[in-house]
Protein backbone atom coordinates (compact mmCIF):
# COMPACT_ATOMS: atom_id res chain seq x y z
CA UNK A 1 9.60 33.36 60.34
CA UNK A 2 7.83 32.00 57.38
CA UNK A 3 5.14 33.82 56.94
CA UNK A 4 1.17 31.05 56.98
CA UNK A 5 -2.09 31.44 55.87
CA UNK A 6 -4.29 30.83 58.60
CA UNK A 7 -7.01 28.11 58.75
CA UNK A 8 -9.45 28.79 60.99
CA UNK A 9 -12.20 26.14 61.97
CA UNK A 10 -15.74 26.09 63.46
CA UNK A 11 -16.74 23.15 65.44
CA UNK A 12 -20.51 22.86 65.96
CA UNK A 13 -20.81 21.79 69.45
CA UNK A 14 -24.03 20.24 71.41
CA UNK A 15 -26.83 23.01 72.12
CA UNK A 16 -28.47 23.44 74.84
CA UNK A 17 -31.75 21.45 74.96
CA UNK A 18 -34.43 23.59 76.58
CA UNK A 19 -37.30 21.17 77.78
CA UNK A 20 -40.97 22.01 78.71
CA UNK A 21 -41.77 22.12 82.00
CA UNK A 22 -45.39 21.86 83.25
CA UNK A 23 -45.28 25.45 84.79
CA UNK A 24 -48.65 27.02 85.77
CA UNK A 25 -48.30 30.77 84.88
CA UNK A 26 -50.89 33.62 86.01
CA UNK A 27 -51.26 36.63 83.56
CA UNK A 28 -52.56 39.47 84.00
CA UNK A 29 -54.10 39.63 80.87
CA UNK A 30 -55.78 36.65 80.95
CA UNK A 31 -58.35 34.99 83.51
CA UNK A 32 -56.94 31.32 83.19
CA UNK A 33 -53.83 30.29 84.32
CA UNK A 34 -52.12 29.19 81.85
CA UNK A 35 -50.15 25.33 81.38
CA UNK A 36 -46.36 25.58 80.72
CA UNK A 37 -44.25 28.08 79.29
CA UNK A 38 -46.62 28.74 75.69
CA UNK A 39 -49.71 27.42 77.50
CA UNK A 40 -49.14 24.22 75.17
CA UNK A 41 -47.71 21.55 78.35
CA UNK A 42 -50.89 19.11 77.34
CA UNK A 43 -49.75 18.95 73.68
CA UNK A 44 -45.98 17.93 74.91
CA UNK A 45 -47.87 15.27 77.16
CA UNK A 46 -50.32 14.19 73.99
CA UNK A 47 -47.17 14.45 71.46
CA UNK A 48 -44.81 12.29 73.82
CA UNK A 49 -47.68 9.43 73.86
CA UNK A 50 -48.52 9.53 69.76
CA UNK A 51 -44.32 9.75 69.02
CA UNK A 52 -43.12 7.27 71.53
CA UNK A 53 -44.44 3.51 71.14
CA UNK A 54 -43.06 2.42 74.14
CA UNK A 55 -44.53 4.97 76.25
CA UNK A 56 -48.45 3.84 73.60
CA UNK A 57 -48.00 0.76 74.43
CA UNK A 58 -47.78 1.15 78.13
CA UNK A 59 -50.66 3.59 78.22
CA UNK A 60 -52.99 1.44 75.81
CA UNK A 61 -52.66 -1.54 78.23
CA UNK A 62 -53.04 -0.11 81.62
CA UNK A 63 -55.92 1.62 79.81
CA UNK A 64 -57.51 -1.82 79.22
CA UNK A 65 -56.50 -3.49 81.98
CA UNK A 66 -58.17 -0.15 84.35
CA UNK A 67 -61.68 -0.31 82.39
CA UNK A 68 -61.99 -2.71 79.61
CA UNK A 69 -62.98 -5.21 81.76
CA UNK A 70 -66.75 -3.07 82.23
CA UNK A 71 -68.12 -2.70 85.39
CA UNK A 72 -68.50 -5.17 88.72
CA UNK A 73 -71.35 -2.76 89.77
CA UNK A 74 -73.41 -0.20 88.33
CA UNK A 75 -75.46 0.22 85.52
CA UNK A 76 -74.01 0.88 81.86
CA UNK A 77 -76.45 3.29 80.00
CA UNK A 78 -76.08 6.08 77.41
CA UNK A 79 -74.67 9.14 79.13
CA UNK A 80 -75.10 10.84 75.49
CA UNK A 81 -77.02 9.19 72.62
CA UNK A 82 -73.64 8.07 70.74
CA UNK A 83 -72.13 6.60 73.79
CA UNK A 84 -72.71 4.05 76.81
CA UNK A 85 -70.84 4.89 80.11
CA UNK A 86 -68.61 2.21 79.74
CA UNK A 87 -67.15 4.14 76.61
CA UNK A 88 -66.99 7.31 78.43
CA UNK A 89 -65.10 5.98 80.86
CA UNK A 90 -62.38 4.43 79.04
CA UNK A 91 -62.24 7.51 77.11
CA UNK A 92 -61.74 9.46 80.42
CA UNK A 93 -59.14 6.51 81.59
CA UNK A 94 -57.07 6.59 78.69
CA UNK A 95 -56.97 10.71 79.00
CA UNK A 96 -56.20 9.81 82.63
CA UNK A 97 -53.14 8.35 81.91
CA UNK A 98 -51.99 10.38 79.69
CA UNK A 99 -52.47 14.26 81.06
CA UNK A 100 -53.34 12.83 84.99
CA UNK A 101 -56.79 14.13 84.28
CA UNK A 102 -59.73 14.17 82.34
CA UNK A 103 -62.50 16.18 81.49
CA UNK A 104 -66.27 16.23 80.89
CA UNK A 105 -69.25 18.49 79.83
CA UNK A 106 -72.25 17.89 81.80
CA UNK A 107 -75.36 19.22 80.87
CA UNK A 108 -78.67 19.42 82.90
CA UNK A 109 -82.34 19.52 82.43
CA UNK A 110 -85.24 22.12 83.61
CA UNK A 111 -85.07 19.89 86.91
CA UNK A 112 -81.34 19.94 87.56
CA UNK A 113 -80.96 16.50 86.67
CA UNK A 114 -77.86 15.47 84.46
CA UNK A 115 -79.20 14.13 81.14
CA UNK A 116 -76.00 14.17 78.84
CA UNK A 117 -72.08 14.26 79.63
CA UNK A 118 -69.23 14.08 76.70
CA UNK A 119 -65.75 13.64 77.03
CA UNK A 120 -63.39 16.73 76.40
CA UNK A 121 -59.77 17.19 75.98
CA UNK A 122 -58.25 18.12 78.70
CA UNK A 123 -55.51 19.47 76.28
CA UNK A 124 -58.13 22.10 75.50
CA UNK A 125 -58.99 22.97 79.24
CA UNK A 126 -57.88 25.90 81.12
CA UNK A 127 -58.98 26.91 84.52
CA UNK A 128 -59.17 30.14 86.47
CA UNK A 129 -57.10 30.52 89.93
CA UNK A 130 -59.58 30.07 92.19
CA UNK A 131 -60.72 26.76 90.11
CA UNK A 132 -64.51 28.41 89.68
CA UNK A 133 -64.61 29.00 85.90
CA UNK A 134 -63.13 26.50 82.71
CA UNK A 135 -62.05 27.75 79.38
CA UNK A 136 -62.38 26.09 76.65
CA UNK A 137 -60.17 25.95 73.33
CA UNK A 138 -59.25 24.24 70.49
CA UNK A 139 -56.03 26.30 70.02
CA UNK A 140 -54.87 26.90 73.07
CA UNK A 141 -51.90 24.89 71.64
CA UNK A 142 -51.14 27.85 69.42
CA UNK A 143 -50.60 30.50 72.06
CA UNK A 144 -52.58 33.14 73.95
CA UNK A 145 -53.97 35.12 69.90
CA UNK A 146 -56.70 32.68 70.16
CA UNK A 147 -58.87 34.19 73.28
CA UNK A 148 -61.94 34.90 71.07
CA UNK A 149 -62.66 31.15 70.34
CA UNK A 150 -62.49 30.91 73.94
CA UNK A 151 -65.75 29.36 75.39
CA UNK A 152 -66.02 30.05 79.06
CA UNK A 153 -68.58 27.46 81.48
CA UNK A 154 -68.82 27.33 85.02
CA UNK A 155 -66.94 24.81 87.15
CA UNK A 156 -69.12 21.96 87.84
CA UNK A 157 -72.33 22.42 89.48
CA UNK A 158 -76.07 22.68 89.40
CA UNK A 159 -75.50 25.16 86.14
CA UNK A 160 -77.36 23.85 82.97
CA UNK A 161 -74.11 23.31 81.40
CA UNK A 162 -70.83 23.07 83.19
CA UNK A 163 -67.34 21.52 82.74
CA UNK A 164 -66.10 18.52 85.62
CA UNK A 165 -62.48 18.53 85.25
CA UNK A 166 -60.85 15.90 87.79
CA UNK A 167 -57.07 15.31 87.89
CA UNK A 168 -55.53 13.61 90.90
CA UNK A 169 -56.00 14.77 94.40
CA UNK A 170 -52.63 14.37 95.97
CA UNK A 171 -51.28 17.05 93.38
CA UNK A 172 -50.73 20.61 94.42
CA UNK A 173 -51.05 21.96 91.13
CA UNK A 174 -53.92 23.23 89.43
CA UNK A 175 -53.83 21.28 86.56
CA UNK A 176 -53.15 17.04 86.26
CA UNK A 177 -49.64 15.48 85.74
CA UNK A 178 -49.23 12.25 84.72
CA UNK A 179 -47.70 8.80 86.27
CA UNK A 180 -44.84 9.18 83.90
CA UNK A 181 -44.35 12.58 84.14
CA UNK A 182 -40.99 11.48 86.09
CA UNK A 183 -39.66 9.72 82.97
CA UNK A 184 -40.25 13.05 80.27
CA UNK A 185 -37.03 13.51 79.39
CA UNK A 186 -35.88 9.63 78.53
CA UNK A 187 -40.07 9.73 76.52
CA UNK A 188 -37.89 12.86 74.81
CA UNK A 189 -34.86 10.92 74.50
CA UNK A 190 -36.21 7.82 72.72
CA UNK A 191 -38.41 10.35 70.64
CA UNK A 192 -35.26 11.84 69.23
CA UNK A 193 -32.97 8.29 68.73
CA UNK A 194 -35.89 7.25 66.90
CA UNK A 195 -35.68 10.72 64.77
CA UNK A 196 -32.11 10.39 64.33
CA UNK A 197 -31.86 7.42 62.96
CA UNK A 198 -34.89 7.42 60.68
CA UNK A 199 -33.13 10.66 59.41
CA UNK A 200 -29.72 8.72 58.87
CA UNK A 201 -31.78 6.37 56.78
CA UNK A 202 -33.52 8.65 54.57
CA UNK A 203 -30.84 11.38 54.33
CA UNK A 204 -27.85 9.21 53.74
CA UNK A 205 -25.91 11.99 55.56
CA UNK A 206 -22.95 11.09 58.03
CA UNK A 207 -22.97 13.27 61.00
CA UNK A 208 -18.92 12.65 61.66
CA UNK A 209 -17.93 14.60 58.43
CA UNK A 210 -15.89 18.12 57.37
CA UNK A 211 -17.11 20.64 54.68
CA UNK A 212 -14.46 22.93 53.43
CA UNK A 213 -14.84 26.20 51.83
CA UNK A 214 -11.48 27.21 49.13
CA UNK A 215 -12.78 30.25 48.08
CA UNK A 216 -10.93 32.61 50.49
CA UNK A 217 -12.20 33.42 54.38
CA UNK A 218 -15.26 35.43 54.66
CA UNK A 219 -15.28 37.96 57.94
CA UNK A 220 -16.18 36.27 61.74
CA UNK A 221 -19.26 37.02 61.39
CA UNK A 222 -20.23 35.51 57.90
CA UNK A 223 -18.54 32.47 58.80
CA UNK A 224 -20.82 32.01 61.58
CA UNK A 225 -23.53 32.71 59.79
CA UNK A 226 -22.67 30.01 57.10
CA UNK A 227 -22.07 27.60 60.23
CA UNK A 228 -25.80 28.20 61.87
CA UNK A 229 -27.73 27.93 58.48
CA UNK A 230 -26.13 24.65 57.58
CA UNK A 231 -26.10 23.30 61.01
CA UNK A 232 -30.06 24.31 60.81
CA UNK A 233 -30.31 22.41 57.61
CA UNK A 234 -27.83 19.65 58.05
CA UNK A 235 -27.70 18.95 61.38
CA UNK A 236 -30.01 17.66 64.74
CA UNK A 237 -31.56 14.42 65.16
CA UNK A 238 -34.07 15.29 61.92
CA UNK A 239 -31.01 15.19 59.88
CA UNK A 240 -28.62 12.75 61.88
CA UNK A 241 -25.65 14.85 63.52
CA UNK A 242 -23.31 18.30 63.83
CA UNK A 243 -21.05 18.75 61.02
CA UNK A 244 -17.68 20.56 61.22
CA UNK A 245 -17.33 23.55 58.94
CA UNK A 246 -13.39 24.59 57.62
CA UNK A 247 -12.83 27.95 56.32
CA UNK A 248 -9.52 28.73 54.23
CA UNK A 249 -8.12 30.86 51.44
CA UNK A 250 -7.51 28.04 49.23
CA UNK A 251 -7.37 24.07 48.60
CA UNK A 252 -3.41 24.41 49.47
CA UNK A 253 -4.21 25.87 52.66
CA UNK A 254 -7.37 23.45 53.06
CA UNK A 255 -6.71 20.57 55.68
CA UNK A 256 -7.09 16.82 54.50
CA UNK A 257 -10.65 15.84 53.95
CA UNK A 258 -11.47 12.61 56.02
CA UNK A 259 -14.10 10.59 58.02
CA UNK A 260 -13.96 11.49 61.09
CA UNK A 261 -14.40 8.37 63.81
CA UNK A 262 -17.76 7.56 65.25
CA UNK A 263 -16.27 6.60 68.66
CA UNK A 264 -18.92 3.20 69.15
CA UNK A 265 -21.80 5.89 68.45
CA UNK A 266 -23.93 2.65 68.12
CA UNK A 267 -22.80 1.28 71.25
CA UNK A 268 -23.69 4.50 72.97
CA UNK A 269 -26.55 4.71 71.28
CA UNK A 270 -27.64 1.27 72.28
CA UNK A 271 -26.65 1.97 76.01
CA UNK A 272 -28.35 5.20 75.75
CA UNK A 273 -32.17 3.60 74.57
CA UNK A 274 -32.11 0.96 76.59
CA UNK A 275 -31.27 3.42 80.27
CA UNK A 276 -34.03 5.64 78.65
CA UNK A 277 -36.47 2.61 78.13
CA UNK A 278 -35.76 1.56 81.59
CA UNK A 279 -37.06 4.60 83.34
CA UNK A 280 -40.28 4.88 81.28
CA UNK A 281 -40.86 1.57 82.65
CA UNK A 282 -39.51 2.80 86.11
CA UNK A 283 -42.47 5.26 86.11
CA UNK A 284 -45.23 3.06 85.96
CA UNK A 285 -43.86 0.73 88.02
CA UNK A 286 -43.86 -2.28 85.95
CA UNK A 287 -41.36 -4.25 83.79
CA UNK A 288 -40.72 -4.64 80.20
CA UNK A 289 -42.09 -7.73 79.82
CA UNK A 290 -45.68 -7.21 80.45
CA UNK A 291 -45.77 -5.49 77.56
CA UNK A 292 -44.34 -7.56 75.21
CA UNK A 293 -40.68 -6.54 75.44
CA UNK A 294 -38.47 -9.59 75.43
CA UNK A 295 -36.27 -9.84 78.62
CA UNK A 296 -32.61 -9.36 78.08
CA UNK A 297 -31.96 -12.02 80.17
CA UNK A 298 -33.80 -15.48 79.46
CA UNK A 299 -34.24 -16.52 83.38
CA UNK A 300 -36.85 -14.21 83.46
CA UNK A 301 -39.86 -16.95 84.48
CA UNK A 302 -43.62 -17.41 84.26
CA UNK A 303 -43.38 -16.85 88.60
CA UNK A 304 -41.64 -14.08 87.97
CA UNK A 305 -43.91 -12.26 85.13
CA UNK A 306 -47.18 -13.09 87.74
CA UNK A 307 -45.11 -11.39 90.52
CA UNK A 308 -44.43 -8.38 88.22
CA UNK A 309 -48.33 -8.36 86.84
CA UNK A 310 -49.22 -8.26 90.50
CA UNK A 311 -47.02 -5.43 91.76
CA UNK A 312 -48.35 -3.23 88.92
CA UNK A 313 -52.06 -4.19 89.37
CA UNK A 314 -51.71 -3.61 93.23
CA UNK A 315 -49.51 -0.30 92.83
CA UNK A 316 -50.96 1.09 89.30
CA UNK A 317 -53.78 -0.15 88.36
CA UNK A 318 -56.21 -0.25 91.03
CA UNK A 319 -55.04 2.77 92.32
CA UNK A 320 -56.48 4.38 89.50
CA UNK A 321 -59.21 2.52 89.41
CA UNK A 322 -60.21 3.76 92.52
CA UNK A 323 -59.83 7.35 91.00
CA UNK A 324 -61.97 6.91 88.59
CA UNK A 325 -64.76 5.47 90.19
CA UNK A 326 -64.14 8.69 92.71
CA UNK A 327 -64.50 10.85 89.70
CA UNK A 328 -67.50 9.76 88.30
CA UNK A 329 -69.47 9.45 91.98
CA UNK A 330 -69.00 13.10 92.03
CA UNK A 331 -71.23 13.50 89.10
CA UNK A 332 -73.58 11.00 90.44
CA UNK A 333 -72.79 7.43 88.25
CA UNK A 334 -71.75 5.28 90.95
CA UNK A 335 -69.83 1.77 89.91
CA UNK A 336 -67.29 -0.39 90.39
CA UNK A 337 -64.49 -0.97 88.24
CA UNK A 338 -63.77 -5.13 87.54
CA UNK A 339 -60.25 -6.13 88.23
CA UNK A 340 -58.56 -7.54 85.77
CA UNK A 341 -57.01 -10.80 86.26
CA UNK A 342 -54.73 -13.20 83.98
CA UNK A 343 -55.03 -16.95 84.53
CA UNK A 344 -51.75 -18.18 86.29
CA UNK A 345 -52.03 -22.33 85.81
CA UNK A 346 -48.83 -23.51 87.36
CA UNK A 347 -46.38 -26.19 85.18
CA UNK A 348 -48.44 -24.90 81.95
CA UNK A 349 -48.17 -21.84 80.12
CA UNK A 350 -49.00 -18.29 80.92
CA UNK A 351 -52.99 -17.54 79.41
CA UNK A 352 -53.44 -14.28 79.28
């Protein structure tokens, strides 16, 4: 038998993509319970929104069409002497939408009355078990090293200065989830086509190609090594696809270099946004095209964008509306939210 040097190749194949989940975790080294996995689940939420401009756009619109049409009762003052409630509230509606809750400081005078309230982050917020005490943190992003910057209030009350953190009833979690919160992983998705292709752009690098090394095979181990630190480098959607690495003793042994086929990646790719846009949209209950998204299919009518406005103002909208008027009554500023309406003139164009 004639007597071959061996080739031996290393395909990179698809890792496993671990995703956060919005676990609530009790330590026992810590009074708060914590928010996902590395108490950072609010950053993932606040991440998804600034990285995806689908999912922006949707929240930035039901934001205005929820508040930014003031109030139908109540009184607007200063709740703080850099902002009217009106502001406040947005801010809180807009947080709202994006963690399922919001948060506020509310501070009283010698006579119990509330003289001053200020948005916070609920990204920052962390509550104790039995809901009685709030934490507060700029870095609880960065892990659990970061407990002596940790400010620590009472749960809203008649104290001097407490913390009013509302997320929405129906849950039976401690902490707020979102509308969308169904949709993460396709917010994920279209987070990382947009990556990947921005990377193909920039990096000029073709994910469908072979590297060969002549200079003799290293041991098992080195080659995979040399595999993981270029796949690190190389590869992902930063850096536009999984190479294949060949190891052999010399160019005689070496295979032929070539291009390998991108089986319709755009097609796929294609396919693959439009599924993932679908069920962002899915999760709020609304279509595409009240947000500016040209229909696929021209049909799509003026009777047919008021029915779709409708649904999503009956189902979305004033629903949480109604939330955060409940909210704020609980600290005492009692209103009512306007609806928000667009002009429907039939035979003439959509006004909105």
């Amino acid at each position: 038998m004639e007597d071959t040097k061996a080739i031996t190749l290393a395909f990179s194949g698809c890792d496993e993509v671990i995703v956060p989940k919005p676990i609530e975790i009790k330590q026992s080294n810590r009074d708060y319970v914590s928010f996902g996995e590395d108490n950072d689940f609010p950053v993932e939420l606040y991440n998804s929104y600034i990285d995806c401009s689908i999912l922006q756009a949707i929240i930035n619109g039901a934001t205005d069409y929820t508040s930014g049409s003031g109030f139908e009762t109540g009184e607007d003052n200063y709740v703080n002497p850099k902002q009217k409630l009106s502001d406040l509230v947005k801010q809180c509606t807009l947080d709202y939408y994006i963690y399922g809750a919001f948060a506020v400081q509310v501070l009283r005078n010698d006579y119990g009355n509330i003289k001053k309230i200020y948005s916070l982050d609920p990204a920052k917020i962390r509550i104790s078990e039995d809901e009685e005490t709030i934490y507060y943190n700029d870095q609880f992003f960065k892990g659990y090293n970061s407990s002596r910057r940790t400010k620590v209030f009472p749960a809203f009350g008649d104290h001097k200065n407490s913390i009013f953190y509302y997320r929405r009833p129906t849950l039976r979690t401690l902490y707020g989830l979102p509308l969308w919160i169904g949709s993460f992983k396709s917010i994920r998705t279209l987070i990382e086509l947009d990556q990947y292709h921005l990377s193909l752009i920039e990096n000029q690098f073709t994910p469908s190609a072979v590297i060969s090394f002549n200079e003799g095979k290293p041991s098992e181990e080195q080659q995979k090594k040399i595999e993981a630190k270029i796949n690190e480098k190389f590869s992902g959607s930063k850096n536009a696809g999984k190479l294949m690495v060949v190891f052999s003793d010399s160019k005689e042994t070496s295979p032929e270099l070539f291009k390998l086929d991108d089986d319709n990646y755009g097609e796929k790719f294609q396919n693959l946004y439009k599924t993932s846009r679908e069920n962002v949209f899915i999760s709020f209950r609304c279509t595409s095209q009240l947000f500016g998204l040209s229909p696929d299919i021209t049909a799509f009518n003026s009777v047919e964008f008021e029915q779709s406005f409708k649904l999503f103002k009956k189902t979305v909208i004033e629903p949480v509306q109604r939330e955060i008027e409940r909210g704020f009554d609980a600290l005492g500023y009692h209103f009512t939210l306007k609806e928000f309406n667009i002009n429907f003139d039939e035979g003439k164009e959509t006004e909105i």
